[in-house]
N, C-alpha and C. Protein backbone atom coordinates (compact mmCIF):
# COMPACT_ATOMS: atom_id res chain seq x y z
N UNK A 1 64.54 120.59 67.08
CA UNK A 1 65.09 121.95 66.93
C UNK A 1 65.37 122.62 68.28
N UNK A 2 64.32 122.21 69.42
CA UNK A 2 64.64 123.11 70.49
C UNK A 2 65.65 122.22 71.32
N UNK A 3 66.14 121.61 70.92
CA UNK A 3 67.28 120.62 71.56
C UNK A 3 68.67 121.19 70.93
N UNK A 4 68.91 121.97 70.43
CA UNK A 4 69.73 122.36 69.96
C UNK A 4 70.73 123.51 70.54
N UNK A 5 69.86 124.78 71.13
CA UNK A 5 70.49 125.85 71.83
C UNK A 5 70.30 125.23 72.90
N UNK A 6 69.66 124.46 74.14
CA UNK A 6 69.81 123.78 75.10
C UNK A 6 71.27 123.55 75.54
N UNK A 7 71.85 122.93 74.10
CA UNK A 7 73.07 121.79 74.69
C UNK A 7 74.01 122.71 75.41
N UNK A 8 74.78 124.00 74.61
CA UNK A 8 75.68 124.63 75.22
C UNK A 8 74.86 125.50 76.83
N UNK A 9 74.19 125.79 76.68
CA UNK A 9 73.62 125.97 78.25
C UNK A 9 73.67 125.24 79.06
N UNK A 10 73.64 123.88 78.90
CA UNK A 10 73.26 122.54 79.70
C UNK A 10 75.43 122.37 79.81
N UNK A 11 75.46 122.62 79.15
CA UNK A 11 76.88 122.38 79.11
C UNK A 11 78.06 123.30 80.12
N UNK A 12 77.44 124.53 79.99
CA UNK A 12 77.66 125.75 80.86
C UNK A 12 77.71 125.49 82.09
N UNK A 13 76.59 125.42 82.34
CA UNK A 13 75.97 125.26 84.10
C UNK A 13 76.67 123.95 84.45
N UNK A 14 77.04 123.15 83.74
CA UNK A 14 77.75 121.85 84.50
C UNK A 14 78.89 122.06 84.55
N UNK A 15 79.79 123.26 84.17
CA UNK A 15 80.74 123.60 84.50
C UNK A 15 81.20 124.26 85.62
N UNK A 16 79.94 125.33 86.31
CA UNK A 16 80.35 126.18 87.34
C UNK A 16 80.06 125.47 88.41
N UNK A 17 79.12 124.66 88.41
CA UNK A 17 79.49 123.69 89.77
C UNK A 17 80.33 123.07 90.56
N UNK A 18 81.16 122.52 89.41
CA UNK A 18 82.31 121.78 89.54
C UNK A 18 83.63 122.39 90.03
N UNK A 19 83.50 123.31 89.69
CA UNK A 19 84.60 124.78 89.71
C UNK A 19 84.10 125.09 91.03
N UNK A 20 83.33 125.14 91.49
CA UNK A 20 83.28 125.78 92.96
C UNK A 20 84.06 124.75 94.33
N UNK A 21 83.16 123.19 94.28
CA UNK A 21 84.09 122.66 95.12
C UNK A 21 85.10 122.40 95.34
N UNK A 22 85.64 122.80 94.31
CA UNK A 22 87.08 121.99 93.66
C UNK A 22 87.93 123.45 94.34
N UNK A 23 87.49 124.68 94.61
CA UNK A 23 87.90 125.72 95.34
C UNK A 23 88.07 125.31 97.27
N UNK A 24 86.61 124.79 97.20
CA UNK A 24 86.49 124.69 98.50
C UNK A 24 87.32 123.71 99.21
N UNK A 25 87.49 122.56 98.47
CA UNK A 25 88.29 121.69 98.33
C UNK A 25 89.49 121.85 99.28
N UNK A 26 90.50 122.69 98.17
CA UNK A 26 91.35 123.38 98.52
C UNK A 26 91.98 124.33 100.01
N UNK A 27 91.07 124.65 100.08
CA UNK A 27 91.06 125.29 101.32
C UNK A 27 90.57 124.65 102.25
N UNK A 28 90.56 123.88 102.59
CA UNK A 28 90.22 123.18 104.02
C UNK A 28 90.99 122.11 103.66
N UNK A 29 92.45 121.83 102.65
CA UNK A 29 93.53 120.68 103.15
C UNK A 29 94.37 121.23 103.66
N UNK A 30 94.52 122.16 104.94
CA UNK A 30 95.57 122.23 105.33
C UNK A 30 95.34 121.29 107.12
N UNK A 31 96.78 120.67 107.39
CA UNK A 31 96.24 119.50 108.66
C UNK A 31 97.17 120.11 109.65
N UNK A 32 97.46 120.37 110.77
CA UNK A 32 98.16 120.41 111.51
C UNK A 32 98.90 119.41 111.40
N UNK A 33 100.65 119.77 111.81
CA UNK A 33 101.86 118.76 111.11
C UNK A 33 101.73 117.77 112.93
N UNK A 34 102.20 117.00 112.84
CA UNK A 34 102.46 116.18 114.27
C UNK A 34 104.40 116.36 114.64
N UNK A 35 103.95 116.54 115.93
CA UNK A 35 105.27 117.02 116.53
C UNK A 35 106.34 116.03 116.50
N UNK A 36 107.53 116.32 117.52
CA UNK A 36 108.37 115.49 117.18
C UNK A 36 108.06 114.00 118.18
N UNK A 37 109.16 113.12 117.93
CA UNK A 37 108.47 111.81 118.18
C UNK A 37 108.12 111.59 119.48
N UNK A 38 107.24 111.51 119.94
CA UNK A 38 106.62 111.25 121.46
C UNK A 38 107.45 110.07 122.11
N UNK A 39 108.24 109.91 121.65
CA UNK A 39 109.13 108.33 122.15
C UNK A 39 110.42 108.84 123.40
N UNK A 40 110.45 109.87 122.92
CA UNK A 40 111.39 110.76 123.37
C UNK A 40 110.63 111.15 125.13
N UNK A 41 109.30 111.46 125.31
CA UNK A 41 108.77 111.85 126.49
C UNK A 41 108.96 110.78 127.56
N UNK A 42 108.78 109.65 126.95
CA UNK A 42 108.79 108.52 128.08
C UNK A 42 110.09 108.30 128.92
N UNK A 43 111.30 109.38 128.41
CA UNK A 43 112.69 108.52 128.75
C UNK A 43 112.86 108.69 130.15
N UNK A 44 113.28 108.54 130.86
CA UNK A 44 113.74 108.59 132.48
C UNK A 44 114.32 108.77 132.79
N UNK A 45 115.75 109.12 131.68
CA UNK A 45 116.94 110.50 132.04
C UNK A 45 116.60 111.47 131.83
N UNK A 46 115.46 111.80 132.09
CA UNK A 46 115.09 113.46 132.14
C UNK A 46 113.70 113.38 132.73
N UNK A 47 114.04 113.32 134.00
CA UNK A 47 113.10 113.27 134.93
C UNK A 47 112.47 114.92 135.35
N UNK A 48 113.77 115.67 134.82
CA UNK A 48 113.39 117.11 135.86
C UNK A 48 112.11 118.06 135.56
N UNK A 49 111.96 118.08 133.40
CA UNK A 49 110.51 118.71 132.96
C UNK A 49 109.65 118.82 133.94
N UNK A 50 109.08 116.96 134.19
CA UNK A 50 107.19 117.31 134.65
C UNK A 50 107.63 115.66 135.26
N UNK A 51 106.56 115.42 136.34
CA UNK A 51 106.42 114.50 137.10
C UNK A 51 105.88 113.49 136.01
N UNK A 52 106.42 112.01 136.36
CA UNK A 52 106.19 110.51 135.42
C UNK A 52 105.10 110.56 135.74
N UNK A 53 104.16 109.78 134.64
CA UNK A 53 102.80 109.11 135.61
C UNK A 53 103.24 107.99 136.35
N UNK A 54 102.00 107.28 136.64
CA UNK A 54 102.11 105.90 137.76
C UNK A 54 103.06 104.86 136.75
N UNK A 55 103.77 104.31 137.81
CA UNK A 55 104.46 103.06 136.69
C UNK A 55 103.63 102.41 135.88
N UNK A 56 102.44 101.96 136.65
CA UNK A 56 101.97 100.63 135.90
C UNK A 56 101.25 101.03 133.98
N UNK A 57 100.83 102.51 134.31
CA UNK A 57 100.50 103.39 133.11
C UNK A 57 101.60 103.41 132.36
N UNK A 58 102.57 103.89 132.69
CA UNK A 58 103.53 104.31 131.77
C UNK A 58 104.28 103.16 131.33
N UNK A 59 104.60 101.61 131.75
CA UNK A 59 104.96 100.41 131.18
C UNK A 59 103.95 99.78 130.32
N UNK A 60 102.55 100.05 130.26
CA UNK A 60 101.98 98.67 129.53
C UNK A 60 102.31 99.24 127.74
N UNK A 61 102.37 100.19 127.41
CA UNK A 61 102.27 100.57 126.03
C UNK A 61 103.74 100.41 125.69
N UNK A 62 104.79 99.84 126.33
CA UNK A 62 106.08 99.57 125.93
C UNK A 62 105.90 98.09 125.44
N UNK A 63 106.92 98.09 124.47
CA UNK A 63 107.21 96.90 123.65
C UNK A 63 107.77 96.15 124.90
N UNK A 64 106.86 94.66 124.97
CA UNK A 64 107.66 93.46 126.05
C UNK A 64 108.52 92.54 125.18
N UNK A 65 108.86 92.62 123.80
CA UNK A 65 109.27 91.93 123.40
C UNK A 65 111.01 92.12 123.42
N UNK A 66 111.56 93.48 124.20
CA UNK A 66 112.97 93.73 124.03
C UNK A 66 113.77 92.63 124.75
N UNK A 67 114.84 92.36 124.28
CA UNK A 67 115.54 91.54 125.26
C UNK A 67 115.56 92.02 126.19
N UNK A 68 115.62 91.33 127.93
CA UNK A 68 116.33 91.83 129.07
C UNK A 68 116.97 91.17 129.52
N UNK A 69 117.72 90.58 129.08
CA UNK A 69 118.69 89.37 129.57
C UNK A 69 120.06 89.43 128.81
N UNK A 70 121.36 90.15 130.03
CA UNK A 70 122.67 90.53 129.71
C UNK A 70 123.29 88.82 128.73
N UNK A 71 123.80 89.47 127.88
CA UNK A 71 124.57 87.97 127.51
C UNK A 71 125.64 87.25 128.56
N UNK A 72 125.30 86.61 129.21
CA UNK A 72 126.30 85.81 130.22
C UNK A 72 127.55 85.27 129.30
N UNK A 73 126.94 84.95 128.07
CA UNK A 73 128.17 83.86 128.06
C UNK A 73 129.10 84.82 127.38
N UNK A 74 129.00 85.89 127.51
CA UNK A 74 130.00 87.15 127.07
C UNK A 74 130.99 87.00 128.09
N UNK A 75 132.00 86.39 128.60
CA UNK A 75 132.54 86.44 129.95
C UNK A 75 133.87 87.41 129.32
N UNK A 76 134.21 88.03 128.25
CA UNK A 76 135.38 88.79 128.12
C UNK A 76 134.62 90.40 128.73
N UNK A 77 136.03 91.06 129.58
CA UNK A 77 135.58 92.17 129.77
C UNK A 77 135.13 93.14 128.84
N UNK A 78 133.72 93.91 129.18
CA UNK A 78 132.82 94.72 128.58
C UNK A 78 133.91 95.54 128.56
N UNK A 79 133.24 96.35 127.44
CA UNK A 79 134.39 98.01 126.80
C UNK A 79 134.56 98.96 127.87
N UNK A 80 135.20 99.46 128.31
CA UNK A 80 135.26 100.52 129.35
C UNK A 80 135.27 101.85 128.56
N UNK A 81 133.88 102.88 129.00
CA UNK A 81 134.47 104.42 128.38
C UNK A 81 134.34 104.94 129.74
N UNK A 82 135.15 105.86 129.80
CA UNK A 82 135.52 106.66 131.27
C UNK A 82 135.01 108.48 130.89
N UNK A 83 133.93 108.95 131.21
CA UNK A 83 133.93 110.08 131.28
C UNK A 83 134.33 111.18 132.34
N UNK A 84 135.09 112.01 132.04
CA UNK A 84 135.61 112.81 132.91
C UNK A 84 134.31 113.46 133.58
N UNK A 85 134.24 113.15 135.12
CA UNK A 85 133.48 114.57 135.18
C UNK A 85 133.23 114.72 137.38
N UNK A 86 132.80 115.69 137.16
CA UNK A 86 132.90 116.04 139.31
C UNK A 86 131.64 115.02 139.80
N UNK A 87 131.93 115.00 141.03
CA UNK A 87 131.07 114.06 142.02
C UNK A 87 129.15 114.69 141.20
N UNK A 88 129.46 116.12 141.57
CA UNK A 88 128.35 116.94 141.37
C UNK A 88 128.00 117.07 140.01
N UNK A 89 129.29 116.31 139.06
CA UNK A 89 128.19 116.42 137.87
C UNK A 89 127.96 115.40 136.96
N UNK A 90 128.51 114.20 137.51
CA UNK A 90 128.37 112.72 137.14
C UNK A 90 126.99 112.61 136.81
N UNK A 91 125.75 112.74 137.38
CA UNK A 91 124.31 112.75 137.15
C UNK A 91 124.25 112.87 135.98
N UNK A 92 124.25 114.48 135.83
CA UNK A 92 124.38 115.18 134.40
C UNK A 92 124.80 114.27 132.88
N UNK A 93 126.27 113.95 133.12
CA UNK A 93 126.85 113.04 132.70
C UNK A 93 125.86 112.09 132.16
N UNK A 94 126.07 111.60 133.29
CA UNK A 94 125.27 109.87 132.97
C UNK A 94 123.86 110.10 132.09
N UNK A 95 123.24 111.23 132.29
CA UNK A 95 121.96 111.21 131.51
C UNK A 95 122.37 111.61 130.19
N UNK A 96 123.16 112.15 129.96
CA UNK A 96 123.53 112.67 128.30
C UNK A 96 124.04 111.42 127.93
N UNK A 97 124.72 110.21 128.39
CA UNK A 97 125.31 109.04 128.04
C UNK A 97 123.75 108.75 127.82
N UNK A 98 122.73 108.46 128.51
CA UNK A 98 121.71 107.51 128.41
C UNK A 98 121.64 108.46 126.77
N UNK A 99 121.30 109.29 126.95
CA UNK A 99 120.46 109.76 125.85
C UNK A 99 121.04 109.69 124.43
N UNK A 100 122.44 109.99 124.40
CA UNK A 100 123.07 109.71 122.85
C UNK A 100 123.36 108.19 122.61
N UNK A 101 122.99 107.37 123.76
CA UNK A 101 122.72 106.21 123.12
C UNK A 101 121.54 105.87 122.88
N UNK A 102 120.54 105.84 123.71
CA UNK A 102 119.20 105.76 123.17
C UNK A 102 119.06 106.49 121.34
N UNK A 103 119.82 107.61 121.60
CA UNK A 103 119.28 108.46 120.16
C UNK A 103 120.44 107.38 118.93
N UNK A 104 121.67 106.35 119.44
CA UNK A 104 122.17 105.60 118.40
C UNK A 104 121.13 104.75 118.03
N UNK A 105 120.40 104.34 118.94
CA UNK A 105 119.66 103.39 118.43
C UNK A 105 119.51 101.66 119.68
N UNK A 106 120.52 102.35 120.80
CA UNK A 106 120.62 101.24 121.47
C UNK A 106 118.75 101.35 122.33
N UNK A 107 118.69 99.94 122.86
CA UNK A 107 117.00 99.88 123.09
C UNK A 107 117.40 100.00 124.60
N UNK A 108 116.05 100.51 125.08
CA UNK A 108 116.16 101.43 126.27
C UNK A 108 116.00 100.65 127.62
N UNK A 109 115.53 99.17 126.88
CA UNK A 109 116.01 97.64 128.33
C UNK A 109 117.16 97.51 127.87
N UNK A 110 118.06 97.71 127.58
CA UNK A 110 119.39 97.58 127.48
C UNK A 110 120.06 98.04 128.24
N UNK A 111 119.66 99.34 128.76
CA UNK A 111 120.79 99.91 129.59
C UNK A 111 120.04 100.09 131.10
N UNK A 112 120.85 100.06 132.02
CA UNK A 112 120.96 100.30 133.24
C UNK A 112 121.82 101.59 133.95
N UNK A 113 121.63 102.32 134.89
CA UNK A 113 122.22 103.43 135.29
C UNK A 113 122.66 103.36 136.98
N UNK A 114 123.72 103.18 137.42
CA UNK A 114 124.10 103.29 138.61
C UNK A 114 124.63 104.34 139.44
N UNK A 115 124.07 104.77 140.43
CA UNK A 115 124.90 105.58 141.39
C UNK A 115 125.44 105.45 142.47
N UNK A 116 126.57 105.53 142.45
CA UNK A 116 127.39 105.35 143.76
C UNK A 116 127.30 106.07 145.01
N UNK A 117 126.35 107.03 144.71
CA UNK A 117 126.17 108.36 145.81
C UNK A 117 124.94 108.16 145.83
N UNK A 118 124.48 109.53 146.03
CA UNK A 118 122.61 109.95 145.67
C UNK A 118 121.75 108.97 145.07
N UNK A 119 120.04 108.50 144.82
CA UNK A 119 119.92 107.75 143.90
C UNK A 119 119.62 108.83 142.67
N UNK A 120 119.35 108.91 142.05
CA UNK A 120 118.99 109.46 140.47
C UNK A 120 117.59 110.15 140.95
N UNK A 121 117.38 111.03 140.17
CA UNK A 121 115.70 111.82 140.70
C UNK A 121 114.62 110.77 140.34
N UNK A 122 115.37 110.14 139.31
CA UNK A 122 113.72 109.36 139.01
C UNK A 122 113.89 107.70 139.37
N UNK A 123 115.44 107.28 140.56
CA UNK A 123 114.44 106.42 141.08
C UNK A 123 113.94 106.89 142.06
N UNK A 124 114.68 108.23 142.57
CA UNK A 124 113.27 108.35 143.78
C UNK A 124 112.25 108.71 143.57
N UNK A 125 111.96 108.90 142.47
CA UNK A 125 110.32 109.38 141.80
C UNK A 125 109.37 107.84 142.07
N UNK A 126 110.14 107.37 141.44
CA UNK A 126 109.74 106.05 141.05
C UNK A 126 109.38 105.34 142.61
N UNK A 127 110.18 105.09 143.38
CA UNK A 127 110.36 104.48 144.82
C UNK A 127 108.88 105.15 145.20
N UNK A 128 108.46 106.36 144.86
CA UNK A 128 107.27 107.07 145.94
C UNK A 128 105.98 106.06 145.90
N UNK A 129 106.11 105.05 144.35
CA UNK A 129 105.05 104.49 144.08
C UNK A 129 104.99 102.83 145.14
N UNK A 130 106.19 102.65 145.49
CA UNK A 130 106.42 101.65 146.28
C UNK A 130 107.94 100.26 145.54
N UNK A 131 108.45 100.19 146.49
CA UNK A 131 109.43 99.24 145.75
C UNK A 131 109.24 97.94 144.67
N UNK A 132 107.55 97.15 145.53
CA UNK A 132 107.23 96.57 144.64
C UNK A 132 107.14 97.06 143.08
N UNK A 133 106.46 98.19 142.95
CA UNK A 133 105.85 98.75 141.47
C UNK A 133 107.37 98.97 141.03
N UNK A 134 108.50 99.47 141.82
CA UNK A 134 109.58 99.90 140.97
C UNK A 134 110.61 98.71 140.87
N UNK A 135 110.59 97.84 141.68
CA UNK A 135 111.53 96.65 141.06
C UNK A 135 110.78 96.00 140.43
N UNK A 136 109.26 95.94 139.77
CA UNK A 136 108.68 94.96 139.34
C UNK A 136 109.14 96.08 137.36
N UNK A 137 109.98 97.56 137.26
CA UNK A 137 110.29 97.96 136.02
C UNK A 137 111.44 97.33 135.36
N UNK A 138 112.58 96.96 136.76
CA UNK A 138 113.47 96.01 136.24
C UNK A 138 113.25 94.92 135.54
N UNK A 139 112.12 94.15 136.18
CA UNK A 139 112.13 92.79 135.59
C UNK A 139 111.39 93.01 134.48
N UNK A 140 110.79 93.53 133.89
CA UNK A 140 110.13 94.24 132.32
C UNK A 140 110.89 94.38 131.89
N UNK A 141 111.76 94.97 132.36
CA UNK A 141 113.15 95.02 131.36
C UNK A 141 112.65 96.02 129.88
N UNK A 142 112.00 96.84 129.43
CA UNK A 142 111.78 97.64 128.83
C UNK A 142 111.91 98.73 128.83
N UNK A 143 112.47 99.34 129.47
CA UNK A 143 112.61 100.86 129.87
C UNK A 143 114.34 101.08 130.34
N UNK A 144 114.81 102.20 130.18
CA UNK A 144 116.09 102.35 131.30
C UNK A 144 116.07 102.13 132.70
N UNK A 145 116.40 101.46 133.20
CA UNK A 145 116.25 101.28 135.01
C UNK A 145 117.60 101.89 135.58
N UNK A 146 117.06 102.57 136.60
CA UNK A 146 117.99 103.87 137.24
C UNK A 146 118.14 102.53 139.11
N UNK A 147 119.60 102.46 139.65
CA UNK A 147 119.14 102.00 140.58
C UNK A 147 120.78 102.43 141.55
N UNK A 148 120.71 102.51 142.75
CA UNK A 148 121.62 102.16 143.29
C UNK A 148 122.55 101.39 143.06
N UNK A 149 123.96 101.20 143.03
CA UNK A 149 124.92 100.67 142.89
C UNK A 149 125.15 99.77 143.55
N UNK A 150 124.43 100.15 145.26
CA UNK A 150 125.20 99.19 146.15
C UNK A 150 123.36 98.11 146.41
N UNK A 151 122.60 98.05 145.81
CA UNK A 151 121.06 97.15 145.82
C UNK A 151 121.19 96.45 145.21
N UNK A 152 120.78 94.99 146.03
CA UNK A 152 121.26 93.35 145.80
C UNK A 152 120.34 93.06 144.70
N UNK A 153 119.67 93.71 144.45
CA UNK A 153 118.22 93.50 143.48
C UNK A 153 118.70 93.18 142.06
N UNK A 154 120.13 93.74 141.48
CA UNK A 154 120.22 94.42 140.31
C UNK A 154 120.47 93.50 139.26
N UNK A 155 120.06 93.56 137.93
CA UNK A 155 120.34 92.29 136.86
C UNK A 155 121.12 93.00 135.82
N UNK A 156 121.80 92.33 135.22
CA UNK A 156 123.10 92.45 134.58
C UNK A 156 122.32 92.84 133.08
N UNK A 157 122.76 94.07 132.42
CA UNK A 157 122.25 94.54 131.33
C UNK A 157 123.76 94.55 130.15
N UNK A 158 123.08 94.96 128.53
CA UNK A 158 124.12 94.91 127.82
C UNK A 158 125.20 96.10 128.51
N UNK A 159 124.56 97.09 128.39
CA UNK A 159 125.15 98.34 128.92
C UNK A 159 124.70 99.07 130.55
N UNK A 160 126.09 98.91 130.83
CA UNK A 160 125.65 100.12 132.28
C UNK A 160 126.70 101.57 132.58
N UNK A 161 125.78 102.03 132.73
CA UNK A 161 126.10 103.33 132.65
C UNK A 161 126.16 103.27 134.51
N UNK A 162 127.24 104.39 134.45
CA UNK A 162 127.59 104.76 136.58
C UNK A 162 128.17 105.91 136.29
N UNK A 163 127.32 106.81 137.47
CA UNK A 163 127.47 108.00 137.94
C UNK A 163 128.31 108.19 139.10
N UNK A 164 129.74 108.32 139.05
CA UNK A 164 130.30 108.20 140.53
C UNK A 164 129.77 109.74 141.29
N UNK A 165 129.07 109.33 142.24
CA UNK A 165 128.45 110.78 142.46
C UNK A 165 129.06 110.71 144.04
N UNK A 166 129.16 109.96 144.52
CA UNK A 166 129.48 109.53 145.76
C UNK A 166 130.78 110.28 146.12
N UNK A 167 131.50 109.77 147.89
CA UNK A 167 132.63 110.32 147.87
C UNK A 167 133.45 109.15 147.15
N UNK A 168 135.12 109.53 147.39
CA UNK A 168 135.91 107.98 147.16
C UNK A 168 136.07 107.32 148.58
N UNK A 169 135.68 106.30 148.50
CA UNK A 169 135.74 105.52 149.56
C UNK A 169 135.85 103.85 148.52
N UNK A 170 135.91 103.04 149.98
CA UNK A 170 136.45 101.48 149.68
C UNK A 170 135.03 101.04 149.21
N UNK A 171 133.41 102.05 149.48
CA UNK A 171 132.22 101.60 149.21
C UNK A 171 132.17 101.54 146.91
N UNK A 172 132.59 103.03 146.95
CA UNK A 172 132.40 103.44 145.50
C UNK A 172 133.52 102.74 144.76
N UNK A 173 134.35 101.83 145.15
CA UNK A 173 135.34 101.12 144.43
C UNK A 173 134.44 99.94 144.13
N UNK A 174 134.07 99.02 145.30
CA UNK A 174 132.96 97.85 145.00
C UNK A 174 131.98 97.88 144.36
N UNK A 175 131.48 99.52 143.92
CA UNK A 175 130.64 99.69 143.25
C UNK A 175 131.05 99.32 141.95
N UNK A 176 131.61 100.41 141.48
CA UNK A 176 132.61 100.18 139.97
C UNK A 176 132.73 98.60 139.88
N UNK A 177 133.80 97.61 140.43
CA UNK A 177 133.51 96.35 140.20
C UNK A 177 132.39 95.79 140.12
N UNK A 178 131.19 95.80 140.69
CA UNK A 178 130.21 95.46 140.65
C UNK A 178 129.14 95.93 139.76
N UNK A 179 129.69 97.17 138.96
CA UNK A 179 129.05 97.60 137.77
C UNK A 179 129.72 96.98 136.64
N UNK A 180 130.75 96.28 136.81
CA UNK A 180 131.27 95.82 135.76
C UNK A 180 130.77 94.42 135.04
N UNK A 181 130.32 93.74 136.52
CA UNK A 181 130.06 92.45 136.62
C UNK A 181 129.07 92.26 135.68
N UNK A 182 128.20 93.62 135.92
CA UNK A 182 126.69 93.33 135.65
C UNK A 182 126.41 93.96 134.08
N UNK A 183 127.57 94.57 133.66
CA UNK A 183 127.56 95.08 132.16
C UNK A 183 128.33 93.91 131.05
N UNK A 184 127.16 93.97 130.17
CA UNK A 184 127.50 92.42 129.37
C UNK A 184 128.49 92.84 128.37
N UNK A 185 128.14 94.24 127.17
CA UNK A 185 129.15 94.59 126.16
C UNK A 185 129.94 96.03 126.30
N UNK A 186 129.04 97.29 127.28
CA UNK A 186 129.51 98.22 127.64
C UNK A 186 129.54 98.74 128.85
N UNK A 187 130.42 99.64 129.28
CA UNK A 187 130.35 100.02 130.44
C UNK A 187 131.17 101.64 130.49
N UNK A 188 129.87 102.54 131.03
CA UNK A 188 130.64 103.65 130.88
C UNK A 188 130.23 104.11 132.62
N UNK A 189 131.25 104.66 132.48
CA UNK A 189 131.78 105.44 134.33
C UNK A 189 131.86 107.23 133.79
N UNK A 190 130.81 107.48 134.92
CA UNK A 190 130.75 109.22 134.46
C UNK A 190 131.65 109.66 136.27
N UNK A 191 133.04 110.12 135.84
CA UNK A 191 133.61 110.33 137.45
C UNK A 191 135.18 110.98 137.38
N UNK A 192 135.75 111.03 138.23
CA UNK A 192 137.06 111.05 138.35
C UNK A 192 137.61 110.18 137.60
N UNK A 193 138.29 110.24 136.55
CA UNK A 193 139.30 108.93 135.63
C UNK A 193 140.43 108.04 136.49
N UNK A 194 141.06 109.13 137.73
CA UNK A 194 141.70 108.43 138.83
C UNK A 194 141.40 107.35 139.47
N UNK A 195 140.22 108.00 140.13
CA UNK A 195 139.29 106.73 140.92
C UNK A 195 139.07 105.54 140.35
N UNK A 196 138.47 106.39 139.42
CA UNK A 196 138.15 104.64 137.92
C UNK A 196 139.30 103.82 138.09
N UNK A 197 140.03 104.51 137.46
CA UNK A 197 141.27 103.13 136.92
C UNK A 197 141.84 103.10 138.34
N UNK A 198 141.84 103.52 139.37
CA UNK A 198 142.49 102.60 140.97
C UNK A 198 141.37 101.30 141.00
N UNK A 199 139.90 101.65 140.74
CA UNK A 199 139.10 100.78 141.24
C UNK A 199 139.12 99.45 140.54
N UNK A 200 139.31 99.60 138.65
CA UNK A 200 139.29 99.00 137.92
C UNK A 200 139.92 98.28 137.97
N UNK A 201 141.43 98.93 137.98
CA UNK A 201 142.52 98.53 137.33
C UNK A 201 142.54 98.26 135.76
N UNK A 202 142.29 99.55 135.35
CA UNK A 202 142.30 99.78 133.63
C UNK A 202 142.64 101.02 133.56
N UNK A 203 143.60 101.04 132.43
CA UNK A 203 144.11 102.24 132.07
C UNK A 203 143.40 102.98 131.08
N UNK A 204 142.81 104.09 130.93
CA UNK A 204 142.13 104.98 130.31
C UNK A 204 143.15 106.31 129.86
């Protein structure tokens, strides 16, 4: 008999328990969202934000598995795109080229960046660490490599990008040819369109 009014009491109280965490619950799922993709910080056409770390830090967490090796046996001339633009703003240029290709999807040992003038801010960032540490980013071949136009060092990528930043002279013509050599499927020139096609000999 006394088992009887028990049950709905017993029944009660196992209800408000349950009901409480199931509140608390609630309120403590909210997570902070994660920003946009950190892939984006590492790039090296946009040197100007905040100083790189040390090379050897900032290469080991890159994928070694990208190709770095231009297709040779591509021997038909690479695509020529010619961007219009001044000595003084070819730089500029050339880094918005790196970047809307990186953002197509092209991989970032793929491309190479030349200047015919100035070097780029971040190979001289890069150079402070010593030439060894910075020609040893070329041969990783994982990253964009920024280099002089006229340095015997340089290996032939799918794409090269050139900043004619320089004056016109008989130097920044050998350049252009010699950026051509070394670009396997593309080749874009951020400069005077004149200069280009005297140096080339391609009509744009």
């Amino acid at each position: 008999m006394p088992l009887i009014p028990e049950e709905p009491q017993i029944h009660e109280s196992a209800q408000g328990p349950r009901a409480t965490p199931a509140t608390g619950r609630a309120a403590s799922t909210p997570r902070p969202v994660p920003g946009p993709r950190s892939a984006a910080t590492p790039r090296p056409g946009r040197p100007g934000p905040g100083p790189r770390p040390a090379p050897p830090a900032q290469r080991q967490h890159s994928s070694s598995g990208r190709p770095r090796t231009a297709p040779p046996e591509n021997r038909s001339a690479p695509q020529l795109q010619v961007i219009p633009a001044s000595a003084d703003g070819a730089l500029d240029a050339a880094d918005e080229a790196v970047d809307l290709l990186l953002d197509s999807g092209r991989a970032p040992g793929d491309i190479l960046v030349l200047t015919t003038g100035g070097q780029h801010p971040w190979a001289t960032h890069e150079l402070s660490f010593g030439e060894a540490a910075y020609w040893a980013q070329l041969e990783a071949g994982d990253d964009v490599f920024f280099a002089a136009a006229t340095a015997d060092r340089i290996k032939p990528r799918p794409v090269v990008v050139v900043a004619v930043n320089g004056p016109a002279d008989d130097a920044a013509a050998r350049a252009l040819v010699k950026a051509r050599e070394c670009a396997g499927v593309l080749l874009i020139v951020c400069g005077d369109p004149q200069r280009i096609n005297a140096a080339l000999g391609a009509g744009v």
